[in-house]
C-alpha atoms as a PDB file:
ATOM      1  CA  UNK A   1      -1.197 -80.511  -2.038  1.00  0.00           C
ATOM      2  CA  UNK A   2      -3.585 -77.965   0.068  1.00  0.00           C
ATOM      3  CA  UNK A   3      -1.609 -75.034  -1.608  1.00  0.00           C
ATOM      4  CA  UNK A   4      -2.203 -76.517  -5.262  1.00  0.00           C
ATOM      5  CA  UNK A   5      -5.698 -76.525  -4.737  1.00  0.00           C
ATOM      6  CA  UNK A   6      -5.861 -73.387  -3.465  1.00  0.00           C
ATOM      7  CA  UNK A   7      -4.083 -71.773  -6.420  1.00  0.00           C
ATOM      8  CA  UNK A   8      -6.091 -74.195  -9.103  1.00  0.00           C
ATOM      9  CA  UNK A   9      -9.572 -73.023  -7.137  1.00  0.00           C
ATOM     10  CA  UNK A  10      -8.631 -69.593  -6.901  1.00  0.00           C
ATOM     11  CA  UNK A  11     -10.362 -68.306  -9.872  1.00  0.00           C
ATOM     12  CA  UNK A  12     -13.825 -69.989  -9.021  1.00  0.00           C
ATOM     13  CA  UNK A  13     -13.873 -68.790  -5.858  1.00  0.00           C
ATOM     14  CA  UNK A  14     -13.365 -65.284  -7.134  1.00  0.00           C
ATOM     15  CA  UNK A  15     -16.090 -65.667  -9.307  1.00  0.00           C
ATOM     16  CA  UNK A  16     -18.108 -66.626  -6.806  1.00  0.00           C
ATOM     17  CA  UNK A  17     -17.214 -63.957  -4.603  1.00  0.00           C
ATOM     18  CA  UNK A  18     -18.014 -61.342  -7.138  1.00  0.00           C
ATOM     19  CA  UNK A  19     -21.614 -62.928  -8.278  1.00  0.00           C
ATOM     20  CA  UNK A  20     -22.156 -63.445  -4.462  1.00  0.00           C
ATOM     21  CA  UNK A  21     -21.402 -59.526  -3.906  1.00  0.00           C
ATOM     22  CA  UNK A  22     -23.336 -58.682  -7.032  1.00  0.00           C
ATOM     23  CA  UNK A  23     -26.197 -60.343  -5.891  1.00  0.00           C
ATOM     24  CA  UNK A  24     -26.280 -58.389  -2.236  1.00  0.00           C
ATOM     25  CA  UNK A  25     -25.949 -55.268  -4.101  1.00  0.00           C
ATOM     26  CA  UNK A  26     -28.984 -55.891  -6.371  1.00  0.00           C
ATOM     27  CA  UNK A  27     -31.036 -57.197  -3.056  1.00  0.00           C
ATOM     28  CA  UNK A  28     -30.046 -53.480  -1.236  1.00  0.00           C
ATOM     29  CA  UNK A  29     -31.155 -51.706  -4.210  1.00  0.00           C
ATOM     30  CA  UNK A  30     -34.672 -53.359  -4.540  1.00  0.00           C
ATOM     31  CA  UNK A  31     -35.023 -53.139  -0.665  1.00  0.00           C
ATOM     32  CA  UNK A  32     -34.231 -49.271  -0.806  1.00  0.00           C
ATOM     33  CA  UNK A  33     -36.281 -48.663  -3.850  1.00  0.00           C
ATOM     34  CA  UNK A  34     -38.920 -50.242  -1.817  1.00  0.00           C
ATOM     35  CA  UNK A  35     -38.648 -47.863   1.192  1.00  0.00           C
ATOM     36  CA  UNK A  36     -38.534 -44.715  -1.310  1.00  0.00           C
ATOM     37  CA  UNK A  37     -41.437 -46.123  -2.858  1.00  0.00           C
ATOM     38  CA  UNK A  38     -43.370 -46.478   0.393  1.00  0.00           C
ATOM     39  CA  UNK A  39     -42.182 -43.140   1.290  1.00  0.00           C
ATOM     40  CA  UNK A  40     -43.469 -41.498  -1.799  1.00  0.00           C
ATOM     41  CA  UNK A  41     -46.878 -43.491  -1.317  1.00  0.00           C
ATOM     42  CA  UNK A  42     -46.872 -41.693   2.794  1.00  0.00           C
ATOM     43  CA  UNK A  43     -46.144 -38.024   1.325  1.00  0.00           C
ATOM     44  CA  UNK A  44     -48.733 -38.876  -1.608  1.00  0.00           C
ATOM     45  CA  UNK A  45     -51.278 -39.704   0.819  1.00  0.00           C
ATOM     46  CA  UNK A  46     -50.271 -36.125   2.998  1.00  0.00           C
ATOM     47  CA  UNK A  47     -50.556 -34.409  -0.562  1.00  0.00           C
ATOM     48  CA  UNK A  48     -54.136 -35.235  -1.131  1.00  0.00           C
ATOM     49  CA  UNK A  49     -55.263 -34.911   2.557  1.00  0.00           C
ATOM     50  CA  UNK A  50     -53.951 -31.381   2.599  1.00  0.00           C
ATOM     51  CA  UNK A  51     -55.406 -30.377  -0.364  1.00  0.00           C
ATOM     52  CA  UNK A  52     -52.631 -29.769  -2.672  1.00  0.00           C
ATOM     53  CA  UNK A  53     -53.042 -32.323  -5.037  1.00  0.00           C
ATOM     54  CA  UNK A  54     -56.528 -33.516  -6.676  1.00  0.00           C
ATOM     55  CA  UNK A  55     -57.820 -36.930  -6.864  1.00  0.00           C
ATOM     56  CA  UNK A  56     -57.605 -37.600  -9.914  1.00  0.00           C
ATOM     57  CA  UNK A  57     -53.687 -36.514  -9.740  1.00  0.00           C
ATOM     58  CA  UNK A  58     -54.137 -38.850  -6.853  1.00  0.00           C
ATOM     59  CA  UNK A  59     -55.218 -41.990  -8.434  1.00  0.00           C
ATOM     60  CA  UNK A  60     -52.706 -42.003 -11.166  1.00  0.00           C
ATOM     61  CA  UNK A  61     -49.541 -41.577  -9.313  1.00  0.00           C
ATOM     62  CA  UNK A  62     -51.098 -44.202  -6.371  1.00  0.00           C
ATOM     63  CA  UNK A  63     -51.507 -46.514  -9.496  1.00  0.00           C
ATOM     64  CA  UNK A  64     -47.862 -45.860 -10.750  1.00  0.00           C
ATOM     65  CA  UNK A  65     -46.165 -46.307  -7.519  1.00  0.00           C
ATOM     66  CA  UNK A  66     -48.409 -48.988  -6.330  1.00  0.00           C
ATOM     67  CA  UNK A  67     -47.684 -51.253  -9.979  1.00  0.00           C
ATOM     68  CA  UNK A  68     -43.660 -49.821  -9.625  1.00  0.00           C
ATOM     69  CA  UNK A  69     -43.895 -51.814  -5.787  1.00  0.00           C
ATOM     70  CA  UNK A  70     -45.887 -55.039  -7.504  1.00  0.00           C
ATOM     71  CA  UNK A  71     -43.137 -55.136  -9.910  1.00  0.00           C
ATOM     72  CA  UNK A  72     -40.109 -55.243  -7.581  1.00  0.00           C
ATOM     73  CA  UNK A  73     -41.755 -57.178  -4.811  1.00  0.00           C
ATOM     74  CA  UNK A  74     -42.518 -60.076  -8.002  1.00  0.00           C
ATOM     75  CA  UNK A  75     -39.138 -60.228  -9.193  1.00  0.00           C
ATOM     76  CA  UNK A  76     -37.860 -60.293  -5.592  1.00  0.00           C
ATOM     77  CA  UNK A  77     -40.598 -63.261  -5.387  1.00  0.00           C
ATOM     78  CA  UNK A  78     -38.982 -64.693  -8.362  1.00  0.00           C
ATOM     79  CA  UNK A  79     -35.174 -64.333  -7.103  1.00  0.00           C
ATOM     80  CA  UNK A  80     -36.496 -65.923  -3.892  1.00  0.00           C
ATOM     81  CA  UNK A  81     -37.984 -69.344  -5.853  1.00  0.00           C
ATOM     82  CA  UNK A  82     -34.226 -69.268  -7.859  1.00  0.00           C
ATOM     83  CA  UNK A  83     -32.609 -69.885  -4.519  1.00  0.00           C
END
């Protein structure tokens, strides 16, 4: 009976596996995204302090990257209440 309801469960567990793998691979993504964005917000900050970039230039990339990093750490938020 075991090996009958192994074969008949097969395909949902399959499934699962796949949305379960899908899933990780959408959490590694937002988490490296976050680290590049971080990253980009360090060497933005380096940027101004050395001159090379003006304030102004400044403000509006900060702004970009800092509503890019809102965005993903919401719909993270939002994947977290799914759960």
């Amino acid at each position: 009976m075991l090996i009958i309801d192994d074969i008949l469960l097969f395909p949902v567990r399959g499934i699962t596996w796949i949305f379960r793998e899908i899933h990780n691979a959408a959490q590694q993504e937002f988490e490296h995204e976050t680290d590049a964005i971080t990253a980009e917000l360090s060497e933005l900050y380096m940027m101004l302090e050395t001159g090379r970039i003006t304030e102004d230039e400044f403000d509006s990339r900060e702004k970009e990257l800092l509503d890019r990093l809102d965005a993903i750490r919401r719909e993270e938020g939002y994947k977290e209440d799914e759960s």
